[in-house]
PDB file of N, CA and C in Angstrom:
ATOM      1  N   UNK A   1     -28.391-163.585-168.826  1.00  0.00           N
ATOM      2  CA  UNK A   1     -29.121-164.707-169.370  1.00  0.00           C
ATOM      3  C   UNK A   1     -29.382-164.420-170.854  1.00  0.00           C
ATOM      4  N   UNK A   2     -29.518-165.013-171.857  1.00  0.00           N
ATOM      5  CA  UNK A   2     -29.129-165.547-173.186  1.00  0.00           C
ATOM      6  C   UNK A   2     -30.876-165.621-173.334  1.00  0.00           C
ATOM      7  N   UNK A   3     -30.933-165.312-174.803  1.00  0.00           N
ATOM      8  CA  UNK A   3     -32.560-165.892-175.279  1.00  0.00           C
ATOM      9  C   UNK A   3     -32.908-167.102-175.472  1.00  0.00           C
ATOM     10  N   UNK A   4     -31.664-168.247-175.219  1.00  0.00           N
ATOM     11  CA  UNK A   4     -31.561-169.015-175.439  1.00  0.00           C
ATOM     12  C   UNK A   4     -31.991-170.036-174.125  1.00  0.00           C
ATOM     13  N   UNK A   5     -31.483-169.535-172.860  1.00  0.00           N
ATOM     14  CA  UNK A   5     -31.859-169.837-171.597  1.00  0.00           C
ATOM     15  C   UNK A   5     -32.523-169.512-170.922  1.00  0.00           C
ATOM     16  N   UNK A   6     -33.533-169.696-170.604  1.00  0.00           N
ATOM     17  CA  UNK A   6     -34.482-168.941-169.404  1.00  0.00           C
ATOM     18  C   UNK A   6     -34.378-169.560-168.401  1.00  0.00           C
ATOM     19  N   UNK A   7     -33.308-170.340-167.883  1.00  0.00           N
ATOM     20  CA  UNK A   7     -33.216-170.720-166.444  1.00  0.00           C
ATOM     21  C   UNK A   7     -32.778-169.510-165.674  1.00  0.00           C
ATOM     22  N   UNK A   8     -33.117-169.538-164.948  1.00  0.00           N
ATOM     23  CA  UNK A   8     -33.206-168.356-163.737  1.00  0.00           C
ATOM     24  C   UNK A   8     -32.090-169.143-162.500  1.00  0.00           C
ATOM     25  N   UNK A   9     -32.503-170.188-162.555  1.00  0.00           N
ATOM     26  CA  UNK A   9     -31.548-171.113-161.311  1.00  0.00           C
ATOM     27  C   UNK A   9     -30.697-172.272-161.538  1.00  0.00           C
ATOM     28  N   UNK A  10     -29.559-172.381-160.929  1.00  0.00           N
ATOM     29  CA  UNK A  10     -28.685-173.505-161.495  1.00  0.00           C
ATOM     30  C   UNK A  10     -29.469-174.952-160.983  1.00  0.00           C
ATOM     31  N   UNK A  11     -28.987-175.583-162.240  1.00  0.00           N
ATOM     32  CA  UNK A  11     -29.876-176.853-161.968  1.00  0.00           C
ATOM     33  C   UNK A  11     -28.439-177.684-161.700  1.00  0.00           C
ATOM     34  N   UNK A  12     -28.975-179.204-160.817  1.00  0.00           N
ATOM     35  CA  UNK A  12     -27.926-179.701-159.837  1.00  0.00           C
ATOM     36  C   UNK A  12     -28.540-181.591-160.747  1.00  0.00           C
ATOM     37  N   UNK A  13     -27.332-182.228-161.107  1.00  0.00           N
ATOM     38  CA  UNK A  13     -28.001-183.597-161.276  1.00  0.00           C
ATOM     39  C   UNK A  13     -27.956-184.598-160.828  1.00  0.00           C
ATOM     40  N   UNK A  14     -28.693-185.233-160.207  1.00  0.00           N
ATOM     41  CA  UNK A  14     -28.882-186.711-159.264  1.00  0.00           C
ATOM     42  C   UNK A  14     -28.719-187.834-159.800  1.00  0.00           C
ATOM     43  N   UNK A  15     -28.221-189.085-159.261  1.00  0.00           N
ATOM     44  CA  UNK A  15     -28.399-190.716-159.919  1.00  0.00           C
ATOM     45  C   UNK A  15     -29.978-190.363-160.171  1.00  0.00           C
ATOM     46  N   UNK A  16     -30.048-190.586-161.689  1.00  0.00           N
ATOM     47  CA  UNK A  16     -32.147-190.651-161.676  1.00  0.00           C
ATOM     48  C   UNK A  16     -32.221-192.366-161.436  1.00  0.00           C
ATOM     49  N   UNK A  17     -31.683-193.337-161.289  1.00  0.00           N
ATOM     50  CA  UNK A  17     -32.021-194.422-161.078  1.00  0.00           C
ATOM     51  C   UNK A  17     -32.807-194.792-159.663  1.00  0.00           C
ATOM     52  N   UNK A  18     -31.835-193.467-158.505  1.00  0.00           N
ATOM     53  CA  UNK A  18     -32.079-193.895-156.906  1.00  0.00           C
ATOM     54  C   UNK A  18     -32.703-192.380-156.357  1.00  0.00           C
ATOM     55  N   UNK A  19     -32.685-191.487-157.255  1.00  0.00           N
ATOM     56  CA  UNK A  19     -33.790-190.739-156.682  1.00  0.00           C
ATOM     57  C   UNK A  19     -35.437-190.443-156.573  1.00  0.00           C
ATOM     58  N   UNK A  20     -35.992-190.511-156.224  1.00  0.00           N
ATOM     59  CA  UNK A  20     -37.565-191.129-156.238  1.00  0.00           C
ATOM     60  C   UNK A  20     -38.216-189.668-156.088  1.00  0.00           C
ATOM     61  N   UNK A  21     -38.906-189.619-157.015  1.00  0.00           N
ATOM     62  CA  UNK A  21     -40.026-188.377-157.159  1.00  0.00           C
ATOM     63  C   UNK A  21     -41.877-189.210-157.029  1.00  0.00           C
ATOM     64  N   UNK A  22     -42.534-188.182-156.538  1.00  0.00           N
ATOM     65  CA  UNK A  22     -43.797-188.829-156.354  1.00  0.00           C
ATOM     66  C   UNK A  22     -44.489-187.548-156.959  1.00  0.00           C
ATOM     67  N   UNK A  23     -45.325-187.435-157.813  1.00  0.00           N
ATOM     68  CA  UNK A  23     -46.626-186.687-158.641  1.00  0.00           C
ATOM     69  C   UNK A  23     -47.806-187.050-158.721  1.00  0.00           C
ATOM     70  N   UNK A  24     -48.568-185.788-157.867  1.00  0.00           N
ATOM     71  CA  UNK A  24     -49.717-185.804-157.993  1.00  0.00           C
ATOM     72  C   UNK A  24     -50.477-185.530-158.822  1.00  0.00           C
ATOM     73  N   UNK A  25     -51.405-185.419-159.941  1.00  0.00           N
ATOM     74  CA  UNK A  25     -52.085-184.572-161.018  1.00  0.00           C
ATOM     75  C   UNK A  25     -53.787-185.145-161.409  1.00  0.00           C
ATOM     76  N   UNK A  26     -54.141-184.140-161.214  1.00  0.00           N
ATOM     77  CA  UNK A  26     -55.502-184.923-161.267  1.00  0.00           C
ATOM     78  C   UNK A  26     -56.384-186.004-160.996  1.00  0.00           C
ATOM     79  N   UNK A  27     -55.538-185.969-159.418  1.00  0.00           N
ATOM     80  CA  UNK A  27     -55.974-187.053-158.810  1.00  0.00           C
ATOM     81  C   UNK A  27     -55.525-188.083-158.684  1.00  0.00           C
ATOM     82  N   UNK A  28     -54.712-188.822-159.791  1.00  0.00           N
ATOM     83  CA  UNK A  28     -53.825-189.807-159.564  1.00  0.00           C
ATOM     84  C   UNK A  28     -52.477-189.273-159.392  1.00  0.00           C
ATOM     85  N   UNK A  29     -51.960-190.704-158.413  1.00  0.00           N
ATOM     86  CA  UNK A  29     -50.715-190.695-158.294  1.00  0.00           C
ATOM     87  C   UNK A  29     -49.791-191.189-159.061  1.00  0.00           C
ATOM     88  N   UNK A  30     -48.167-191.071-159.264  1.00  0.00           N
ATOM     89  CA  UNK A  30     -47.047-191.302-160.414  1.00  0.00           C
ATOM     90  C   UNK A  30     -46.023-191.530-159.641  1.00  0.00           C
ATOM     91  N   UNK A  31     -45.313-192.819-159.827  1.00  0.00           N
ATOM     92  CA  UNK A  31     -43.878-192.614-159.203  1.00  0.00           C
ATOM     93  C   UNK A  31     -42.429-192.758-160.089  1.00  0.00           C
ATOM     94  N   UNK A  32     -41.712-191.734-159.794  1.00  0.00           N
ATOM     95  CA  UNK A  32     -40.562-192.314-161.130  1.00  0.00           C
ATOM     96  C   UNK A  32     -39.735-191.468-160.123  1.00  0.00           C
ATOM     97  N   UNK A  33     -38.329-190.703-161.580  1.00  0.00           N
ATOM     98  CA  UNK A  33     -37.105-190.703-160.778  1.00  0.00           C
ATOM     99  C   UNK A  33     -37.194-189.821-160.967  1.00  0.00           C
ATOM    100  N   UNK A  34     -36.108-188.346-160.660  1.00  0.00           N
ATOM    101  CA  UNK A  34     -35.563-187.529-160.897  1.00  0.00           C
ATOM    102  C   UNK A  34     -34.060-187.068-161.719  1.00  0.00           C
ATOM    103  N   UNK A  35     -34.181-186.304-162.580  1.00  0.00           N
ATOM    104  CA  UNK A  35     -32.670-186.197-163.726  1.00  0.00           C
ATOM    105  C   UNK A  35     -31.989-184.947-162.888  1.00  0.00           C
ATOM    106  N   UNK A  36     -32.521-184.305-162.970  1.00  0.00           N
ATOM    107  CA  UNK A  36     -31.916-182.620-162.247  1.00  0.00           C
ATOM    108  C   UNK A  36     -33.167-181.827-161.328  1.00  0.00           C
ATOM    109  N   UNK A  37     -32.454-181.093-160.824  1.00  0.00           N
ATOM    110  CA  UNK A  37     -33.238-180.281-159.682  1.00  0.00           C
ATOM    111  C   UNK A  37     -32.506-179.171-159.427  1.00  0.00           C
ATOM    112  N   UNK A  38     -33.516-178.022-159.018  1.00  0.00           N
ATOM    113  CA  UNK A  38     -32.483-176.659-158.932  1.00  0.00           C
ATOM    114  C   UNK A  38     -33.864-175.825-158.253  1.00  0.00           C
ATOM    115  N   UNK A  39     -33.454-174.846-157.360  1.00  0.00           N
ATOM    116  CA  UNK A  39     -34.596-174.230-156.721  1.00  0.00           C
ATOM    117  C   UNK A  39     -36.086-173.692-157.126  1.00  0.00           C
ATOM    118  N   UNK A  40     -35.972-173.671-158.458  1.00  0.00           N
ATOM    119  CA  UNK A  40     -36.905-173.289-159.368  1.00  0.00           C
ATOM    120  C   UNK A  40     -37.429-174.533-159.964  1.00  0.00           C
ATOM    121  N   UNK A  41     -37.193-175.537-160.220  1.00  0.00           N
ATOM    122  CA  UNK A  41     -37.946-176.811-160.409  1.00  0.00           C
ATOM    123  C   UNK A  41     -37.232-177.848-160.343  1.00  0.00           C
ATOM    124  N   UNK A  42     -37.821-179.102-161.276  1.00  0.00           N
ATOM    125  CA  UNK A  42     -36.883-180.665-161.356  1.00  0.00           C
ATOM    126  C   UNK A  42     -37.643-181.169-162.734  1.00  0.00           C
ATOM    127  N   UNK A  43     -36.545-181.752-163.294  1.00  0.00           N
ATOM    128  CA  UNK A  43     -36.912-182.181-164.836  1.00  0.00           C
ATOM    129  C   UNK A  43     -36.979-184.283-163.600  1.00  0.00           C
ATOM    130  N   UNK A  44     -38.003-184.733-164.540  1.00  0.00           N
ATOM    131  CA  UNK A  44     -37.655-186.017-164.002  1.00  0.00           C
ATOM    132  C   UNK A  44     -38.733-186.939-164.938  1.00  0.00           C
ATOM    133  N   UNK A  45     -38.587-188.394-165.319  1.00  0.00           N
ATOM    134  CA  UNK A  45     -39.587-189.531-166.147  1.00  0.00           C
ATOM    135  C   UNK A  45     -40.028-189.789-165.040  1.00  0.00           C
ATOM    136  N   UNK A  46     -41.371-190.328-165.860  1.00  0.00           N
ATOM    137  CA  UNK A  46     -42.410-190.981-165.477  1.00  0.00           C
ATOM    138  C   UNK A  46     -42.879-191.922-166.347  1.00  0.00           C
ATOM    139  N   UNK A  47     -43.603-192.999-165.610  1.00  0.00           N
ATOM    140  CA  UNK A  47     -44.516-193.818-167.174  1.00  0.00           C
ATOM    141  C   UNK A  47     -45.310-193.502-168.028  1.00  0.00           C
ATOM    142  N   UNK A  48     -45.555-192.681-167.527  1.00  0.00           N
ATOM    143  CA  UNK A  48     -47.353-191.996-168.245  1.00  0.00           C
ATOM    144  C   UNK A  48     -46.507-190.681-168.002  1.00  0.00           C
ATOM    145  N   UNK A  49     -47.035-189.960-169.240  1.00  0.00           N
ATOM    146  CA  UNK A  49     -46.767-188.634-169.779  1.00  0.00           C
ATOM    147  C   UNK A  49     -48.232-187.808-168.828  1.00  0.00           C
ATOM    148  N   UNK A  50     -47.326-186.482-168.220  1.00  0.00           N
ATOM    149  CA  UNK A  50     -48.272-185.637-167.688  1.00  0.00           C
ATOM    150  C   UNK A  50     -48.391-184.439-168.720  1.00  0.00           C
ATOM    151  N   UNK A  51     -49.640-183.896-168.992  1.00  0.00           N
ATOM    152  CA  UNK A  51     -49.485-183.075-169.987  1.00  0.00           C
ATOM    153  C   UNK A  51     -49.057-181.414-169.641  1.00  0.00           C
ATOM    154  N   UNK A  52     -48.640-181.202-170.213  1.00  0.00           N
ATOM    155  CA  UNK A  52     -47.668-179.607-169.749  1.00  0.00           C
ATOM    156  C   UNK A  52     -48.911-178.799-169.060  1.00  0.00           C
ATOM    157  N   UNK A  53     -49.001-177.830-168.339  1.00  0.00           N
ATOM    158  CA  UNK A  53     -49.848-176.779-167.908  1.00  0.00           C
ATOM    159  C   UNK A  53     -50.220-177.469-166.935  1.00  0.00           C
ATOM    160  N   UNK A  54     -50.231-178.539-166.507  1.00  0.00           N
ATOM    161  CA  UNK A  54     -50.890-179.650-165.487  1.00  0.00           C
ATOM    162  C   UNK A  54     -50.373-179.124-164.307  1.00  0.00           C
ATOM    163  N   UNK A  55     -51.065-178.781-163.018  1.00  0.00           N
ATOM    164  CA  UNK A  55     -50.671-179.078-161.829  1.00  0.00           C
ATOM    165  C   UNK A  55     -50.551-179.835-160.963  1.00  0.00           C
ATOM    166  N   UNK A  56     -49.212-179.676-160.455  1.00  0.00           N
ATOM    167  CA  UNK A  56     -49.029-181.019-159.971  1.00  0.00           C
ATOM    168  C   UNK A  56     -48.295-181.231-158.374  1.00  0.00           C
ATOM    169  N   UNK A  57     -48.554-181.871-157.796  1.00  0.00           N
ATOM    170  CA  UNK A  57     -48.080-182.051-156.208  1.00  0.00           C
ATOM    171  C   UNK A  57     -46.709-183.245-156.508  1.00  0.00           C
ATOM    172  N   UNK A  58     -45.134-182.348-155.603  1.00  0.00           N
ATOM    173  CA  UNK A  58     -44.261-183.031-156.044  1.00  0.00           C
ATOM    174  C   UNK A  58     -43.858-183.666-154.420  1.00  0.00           C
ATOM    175  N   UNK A  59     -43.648-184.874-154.583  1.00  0.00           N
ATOM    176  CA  UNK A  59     -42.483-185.292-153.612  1.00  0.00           C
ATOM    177  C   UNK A  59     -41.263-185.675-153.679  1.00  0.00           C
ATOM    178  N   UNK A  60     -40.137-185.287-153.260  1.00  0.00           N
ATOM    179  CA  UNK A  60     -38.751-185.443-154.241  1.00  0.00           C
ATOM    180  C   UNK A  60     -38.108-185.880-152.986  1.00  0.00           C
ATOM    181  N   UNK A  61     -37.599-187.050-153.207  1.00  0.00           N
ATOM    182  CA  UNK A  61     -36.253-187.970-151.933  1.00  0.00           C
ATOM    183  C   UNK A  61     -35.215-186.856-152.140  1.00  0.00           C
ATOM    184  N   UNK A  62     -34.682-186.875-151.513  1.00  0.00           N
ATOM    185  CA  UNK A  62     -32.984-185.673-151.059  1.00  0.00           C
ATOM    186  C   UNK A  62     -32.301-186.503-151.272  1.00  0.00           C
ATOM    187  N   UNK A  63     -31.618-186.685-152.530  1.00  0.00           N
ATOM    188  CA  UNK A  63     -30.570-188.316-152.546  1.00  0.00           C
ATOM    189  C   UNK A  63     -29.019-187.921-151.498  1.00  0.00           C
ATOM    190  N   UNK A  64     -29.053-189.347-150.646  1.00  0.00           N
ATOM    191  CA  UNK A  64     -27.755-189.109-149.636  1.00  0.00           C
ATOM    192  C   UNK A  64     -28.520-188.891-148.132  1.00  0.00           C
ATOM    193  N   UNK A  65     -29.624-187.830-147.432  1.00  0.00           N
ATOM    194  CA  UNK A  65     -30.206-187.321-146.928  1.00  0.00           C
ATOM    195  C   UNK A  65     -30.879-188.139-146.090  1.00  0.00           C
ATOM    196  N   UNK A  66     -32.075-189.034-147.063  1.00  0.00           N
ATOM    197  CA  UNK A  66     -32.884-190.039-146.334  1.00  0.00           C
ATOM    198  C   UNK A  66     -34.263-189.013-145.957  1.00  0.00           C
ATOM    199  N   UNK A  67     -34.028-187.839-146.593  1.00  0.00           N
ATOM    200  CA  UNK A  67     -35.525-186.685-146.473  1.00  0.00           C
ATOM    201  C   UNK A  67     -35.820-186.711-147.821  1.00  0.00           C
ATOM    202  N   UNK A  68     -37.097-186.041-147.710  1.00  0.00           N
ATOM    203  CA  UNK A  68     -37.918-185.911-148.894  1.00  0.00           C
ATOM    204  C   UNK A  68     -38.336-184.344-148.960  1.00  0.00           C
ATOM    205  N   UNK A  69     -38.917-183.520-149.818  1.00  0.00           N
ATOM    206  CA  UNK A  69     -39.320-182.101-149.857  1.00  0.00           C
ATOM    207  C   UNK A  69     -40.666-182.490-150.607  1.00  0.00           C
ATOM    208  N   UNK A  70     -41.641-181.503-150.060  1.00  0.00           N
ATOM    209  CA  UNK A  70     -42.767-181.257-150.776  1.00  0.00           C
ATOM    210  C   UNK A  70     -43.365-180.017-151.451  1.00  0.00           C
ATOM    211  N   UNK A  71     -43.663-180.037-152.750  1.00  0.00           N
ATOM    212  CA  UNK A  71     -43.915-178.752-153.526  1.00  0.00           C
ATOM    213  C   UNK A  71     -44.964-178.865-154.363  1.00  0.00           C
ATOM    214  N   UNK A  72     -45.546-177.829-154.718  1.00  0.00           N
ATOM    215  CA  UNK A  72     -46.601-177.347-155.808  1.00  0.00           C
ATOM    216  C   UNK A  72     -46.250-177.202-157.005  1.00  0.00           C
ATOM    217  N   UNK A  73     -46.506-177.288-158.066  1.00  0.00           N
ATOM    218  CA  UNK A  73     -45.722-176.680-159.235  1.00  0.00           C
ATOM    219  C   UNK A  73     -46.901-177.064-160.220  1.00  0.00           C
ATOM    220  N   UNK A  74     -46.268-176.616-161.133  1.00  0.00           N
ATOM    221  CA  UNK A  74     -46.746-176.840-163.219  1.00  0.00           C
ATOM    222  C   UNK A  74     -46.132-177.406-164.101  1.00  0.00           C
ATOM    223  N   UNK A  75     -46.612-178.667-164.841  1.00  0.00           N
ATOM    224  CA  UNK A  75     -45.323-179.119-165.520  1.00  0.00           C
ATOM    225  C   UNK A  75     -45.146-178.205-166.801  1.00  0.00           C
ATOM    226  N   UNK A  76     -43.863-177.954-166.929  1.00  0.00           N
ATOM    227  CA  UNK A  76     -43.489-177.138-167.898  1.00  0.00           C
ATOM    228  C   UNK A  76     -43.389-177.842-169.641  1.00  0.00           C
ATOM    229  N   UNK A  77     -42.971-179.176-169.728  1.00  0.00           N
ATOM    230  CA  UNK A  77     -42.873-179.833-170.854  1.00  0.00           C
ATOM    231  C   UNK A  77     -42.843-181.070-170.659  1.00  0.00           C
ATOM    232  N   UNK A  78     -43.196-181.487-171.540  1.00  0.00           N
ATOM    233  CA  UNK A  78     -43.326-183.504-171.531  1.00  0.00           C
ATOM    234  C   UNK A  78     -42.304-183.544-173.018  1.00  0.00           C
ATOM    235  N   UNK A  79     -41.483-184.821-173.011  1.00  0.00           N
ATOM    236  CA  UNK A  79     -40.735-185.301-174.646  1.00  0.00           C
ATOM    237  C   UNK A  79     -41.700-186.505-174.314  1.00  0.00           C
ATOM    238  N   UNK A  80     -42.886-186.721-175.503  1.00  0.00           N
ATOM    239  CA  UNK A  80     -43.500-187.392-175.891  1.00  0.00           C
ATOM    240  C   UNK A  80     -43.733-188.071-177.455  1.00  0.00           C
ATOM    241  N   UNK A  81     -42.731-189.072-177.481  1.00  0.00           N
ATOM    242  CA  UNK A  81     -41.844-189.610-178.788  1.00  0.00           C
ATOM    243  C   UNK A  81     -43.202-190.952-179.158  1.00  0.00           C
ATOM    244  N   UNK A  82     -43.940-190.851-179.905  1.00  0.00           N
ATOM    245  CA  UNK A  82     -44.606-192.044-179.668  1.00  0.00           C
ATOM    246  C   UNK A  82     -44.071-193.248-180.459  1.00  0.00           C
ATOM    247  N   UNK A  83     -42.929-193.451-181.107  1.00  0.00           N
ATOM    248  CA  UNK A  83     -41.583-193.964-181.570  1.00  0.00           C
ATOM    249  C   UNK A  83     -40.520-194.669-180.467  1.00  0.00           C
ATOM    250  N   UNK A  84     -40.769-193.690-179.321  1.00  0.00           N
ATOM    251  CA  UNK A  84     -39.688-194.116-178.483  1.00  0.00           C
ATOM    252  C   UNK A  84     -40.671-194.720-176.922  1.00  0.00           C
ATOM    253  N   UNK A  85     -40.402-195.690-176.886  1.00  0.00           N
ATOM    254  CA  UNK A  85     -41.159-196.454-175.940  1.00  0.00           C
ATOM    255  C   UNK A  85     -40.362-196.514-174.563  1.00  0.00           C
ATOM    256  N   UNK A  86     -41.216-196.813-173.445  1.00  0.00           N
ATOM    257  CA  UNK A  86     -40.564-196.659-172.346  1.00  0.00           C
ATOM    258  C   UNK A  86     -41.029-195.075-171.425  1.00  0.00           C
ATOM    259  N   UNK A  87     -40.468-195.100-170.468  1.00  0.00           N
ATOM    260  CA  UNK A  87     -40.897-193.789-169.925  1.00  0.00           C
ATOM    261  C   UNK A  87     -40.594-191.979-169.983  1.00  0.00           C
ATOM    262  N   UNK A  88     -41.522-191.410-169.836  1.00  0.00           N
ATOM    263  CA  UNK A  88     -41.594-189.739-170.750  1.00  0.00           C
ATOM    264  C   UNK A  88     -40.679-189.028-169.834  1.00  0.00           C
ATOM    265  N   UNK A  89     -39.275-188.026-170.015  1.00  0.00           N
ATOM    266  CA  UNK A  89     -38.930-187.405-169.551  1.00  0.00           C
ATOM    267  C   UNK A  89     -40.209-186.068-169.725  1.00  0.00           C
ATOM    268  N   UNK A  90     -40.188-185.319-168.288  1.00  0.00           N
ATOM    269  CA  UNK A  90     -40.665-184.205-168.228  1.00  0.00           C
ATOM    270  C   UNK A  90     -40.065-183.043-167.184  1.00  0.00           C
ATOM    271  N   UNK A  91     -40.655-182.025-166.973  1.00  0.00           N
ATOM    272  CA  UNK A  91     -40.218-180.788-165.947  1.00  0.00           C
ATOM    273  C   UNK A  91     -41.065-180.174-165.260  1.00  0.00           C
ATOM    274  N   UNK A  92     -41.118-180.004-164.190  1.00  0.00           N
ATOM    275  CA  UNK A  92     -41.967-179.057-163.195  1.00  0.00           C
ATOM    276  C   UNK A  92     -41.187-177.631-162.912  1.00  0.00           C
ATOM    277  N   UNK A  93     -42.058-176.499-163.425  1.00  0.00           N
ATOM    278  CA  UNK A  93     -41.881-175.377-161.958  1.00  0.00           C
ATOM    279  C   UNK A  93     -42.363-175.249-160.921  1.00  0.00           C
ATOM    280  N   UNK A  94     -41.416-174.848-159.881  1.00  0.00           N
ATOM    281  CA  UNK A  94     -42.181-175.051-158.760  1.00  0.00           C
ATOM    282  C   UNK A  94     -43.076-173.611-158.625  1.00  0.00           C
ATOM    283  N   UNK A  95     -44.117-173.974-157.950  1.00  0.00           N
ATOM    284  CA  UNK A  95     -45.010-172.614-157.909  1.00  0.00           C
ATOM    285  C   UNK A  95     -44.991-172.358-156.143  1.00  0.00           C
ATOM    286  N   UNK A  96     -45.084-173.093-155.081  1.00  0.00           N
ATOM    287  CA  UNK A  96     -44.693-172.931-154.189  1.00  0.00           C
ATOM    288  C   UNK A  96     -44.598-174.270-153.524  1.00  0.00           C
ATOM    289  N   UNK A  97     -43.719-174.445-152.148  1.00  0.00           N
ATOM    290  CA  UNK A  97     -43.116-175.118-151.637  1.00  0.00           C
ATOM    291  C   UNK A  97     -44.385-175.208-150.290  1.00  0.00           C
ATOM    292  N   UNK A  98     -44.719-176.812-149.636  1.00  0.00           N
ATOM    293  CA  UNK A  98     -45.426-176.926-148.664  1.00  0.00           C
ATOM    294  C   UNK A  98     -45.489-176.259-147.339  1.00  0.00           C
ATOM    295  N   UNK A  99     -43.872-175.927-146.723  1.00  0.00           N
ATOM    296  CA  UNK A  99     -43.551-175.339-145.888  1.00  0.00           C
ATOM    297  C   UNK A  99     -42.279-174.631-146.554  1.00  0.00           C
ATOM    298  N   UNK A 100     -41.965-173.805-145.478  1.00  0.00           N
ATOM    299  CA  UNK A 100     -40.767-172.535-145.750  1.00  0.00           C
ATOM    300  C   UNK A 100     -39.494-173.709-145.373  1.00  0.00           C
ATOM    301  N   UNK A 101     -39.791-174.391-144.258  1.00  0.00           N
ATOM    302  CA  UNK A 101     -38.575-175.446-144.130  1.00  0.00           C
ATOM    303  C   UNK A 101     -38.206-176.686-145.473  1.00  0.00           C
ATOM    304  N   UNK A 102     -39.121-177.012-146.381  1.00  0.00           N
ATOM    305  CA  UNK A 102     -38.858-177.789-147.425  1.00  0.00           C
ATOM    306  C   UNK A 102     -38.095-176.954-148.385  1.00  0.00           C
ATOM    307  N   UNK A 103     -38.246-176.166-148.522  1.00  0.00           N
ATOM    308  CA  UNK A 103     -37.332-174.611-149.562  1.00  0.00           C
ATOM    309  C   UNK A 103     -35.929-174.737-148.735  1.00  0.00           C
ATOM    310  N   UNK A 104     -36.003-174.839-147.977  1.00  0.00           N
ATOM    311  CA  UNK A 104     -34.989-174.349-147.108  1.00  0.00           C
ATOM    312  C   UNK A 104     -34.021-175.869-147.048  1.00  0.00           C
ATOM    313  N   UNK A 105     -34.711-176.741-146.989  1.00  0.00           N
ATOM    314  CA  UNK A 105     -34.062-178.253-147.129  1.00  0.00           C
ATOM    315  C   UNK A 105     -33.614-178.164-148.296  1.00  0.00           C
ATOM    316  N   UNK A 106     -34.166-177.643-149.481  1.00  0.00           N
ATOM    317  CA  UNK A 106     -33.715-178.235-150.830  1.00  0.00           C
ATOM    318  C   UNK A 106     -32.611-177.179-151.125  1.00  0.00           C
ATOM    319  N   UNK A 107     -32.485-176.101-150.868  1.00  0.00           N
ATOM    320  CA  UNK A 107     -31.591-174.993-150.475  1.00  0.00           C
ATOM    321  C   UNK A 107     -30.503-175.429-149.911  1.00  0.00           C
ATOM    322  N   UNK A 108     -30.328-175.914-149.117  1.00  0.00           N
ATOM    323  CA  UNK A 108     -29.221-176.646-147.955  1.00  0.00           C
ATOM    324  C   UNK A 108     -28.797-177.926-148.728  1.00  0.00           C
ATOM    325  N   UNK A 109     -29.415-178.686-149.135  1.00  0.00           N
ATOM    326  CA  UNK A 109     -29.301-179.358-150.488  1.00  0.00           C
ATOM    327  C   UNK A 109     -28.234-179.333-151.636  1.00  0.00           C
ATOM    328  N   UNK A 110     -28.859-178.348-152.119  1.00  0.00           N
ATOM    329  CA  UNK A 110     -28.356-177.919-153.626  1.00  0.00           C
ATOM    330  C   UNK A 110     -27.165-177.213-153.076  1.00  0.00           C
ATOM    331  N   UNK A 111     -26.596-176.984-152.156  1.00  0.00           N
ATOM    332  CA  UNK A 111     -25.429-175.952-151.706  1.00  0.00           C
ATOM    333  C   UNK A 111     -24.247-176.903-150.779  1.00  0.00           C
ATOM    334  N   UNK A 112     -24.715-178.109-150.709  1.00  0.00           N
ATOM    335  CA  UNK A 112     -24.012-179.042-149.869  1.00  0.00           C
ATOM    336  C   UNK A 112     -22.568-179.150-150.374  1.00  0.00           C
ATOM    337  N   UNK A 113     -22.521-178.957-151.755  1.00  0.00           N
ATOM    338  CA  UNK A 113     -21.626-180.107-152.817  1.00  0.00           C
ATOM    339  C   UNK A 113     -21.237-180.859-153.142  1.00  0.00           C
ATOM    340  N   UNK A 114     -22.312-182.241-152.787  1.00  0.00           N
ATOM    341  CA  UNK A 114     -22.452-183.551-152.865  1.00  0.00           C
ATOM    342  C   UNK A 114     -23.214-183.645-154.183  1.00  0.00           C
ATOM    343  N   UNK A 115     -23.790-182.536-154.791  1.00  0.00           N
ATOM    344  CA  UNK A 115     -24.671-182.872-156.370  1.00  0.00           C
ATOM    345  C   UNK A 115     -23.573-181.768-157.705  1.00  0.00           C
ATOM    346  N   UNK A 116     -23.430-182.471-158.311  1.00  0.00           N
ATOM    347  CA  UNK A 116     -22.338-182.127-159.807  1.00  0.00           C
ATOM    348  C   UNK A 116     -23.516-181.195-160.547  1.00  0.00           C
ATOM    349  N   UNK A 117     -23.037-180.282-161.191  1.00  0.00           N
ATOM    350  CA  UNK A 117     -24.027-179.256-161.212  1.00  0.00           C
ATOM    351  C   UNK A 117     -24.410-179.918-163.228  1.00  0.00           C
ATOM    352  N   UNK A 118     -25.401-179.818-163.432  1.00  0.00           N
ATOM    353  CA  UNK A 118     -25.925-180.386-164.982  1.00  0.00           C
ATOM    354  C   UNK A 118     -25.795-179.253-165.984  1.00  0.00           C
ATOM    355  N   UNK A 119     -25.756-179.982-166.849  1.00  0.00           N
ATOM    356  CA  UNK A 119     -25.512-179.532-168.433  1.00  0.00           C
ATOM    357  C   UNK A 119     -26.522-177.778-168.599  1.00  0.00           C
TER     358      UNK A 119
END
């Protein structure tokens, strides 16, 4: 790994139009899409910008699947353009997963080779 990369895990990328992410953070709820996903987190927009360090409760559709996974995490970064209107790409790490079987879904997942692996 490069100083340039600190991904630790290959990230995998979804239609973000038809994949549906749900975020929890401080109480309110968020629904938008997902861009990429990889065992270690998911970059994905929302309408409302969550602010980085935020914890947050994820629900992520399995596009193709018709399942969903549930996880814990931190958002890692928000692009917050106040120039560019419309909704904030951001990223979660995951910090842990609800059950050992949702890890294990998104695992089985990401290894299917139904998702084109991202930039």
């Amino acid at each position: 790994m490069n100083r340039f990369n600190r991904r630790r895990f290959e990230r995998f990328s979804v239609l973000p139009m038809y994949t549906r992410i749900s975020v929890c953070a401080g109480g309110r709820e968020y629904s938008g899409h997902v861009y990429d996903v990889s065992e270690g987190g998911v970059r994905f927009e929302l309408d409302e910008p969550v602010a980085p360090g935020t914890p947050v409760s994820l629900e992520i559709g399995l596009p193709g699947s018709g399942g969903a996974i549930r996880a814990r995490g931190n958002v890692v970064w928000a692009s917050v353009d106040p120039d560019e209107p419309g909704p904030t790409r951001m990223a979660a790490a995951f910090t842990a997963f609800e059950q050992a079987a949702d890890r294990e879904s998104l695992l089985r997942h990401l290894s299917s080779g139904r998702l084109a692996r991202a930039a």
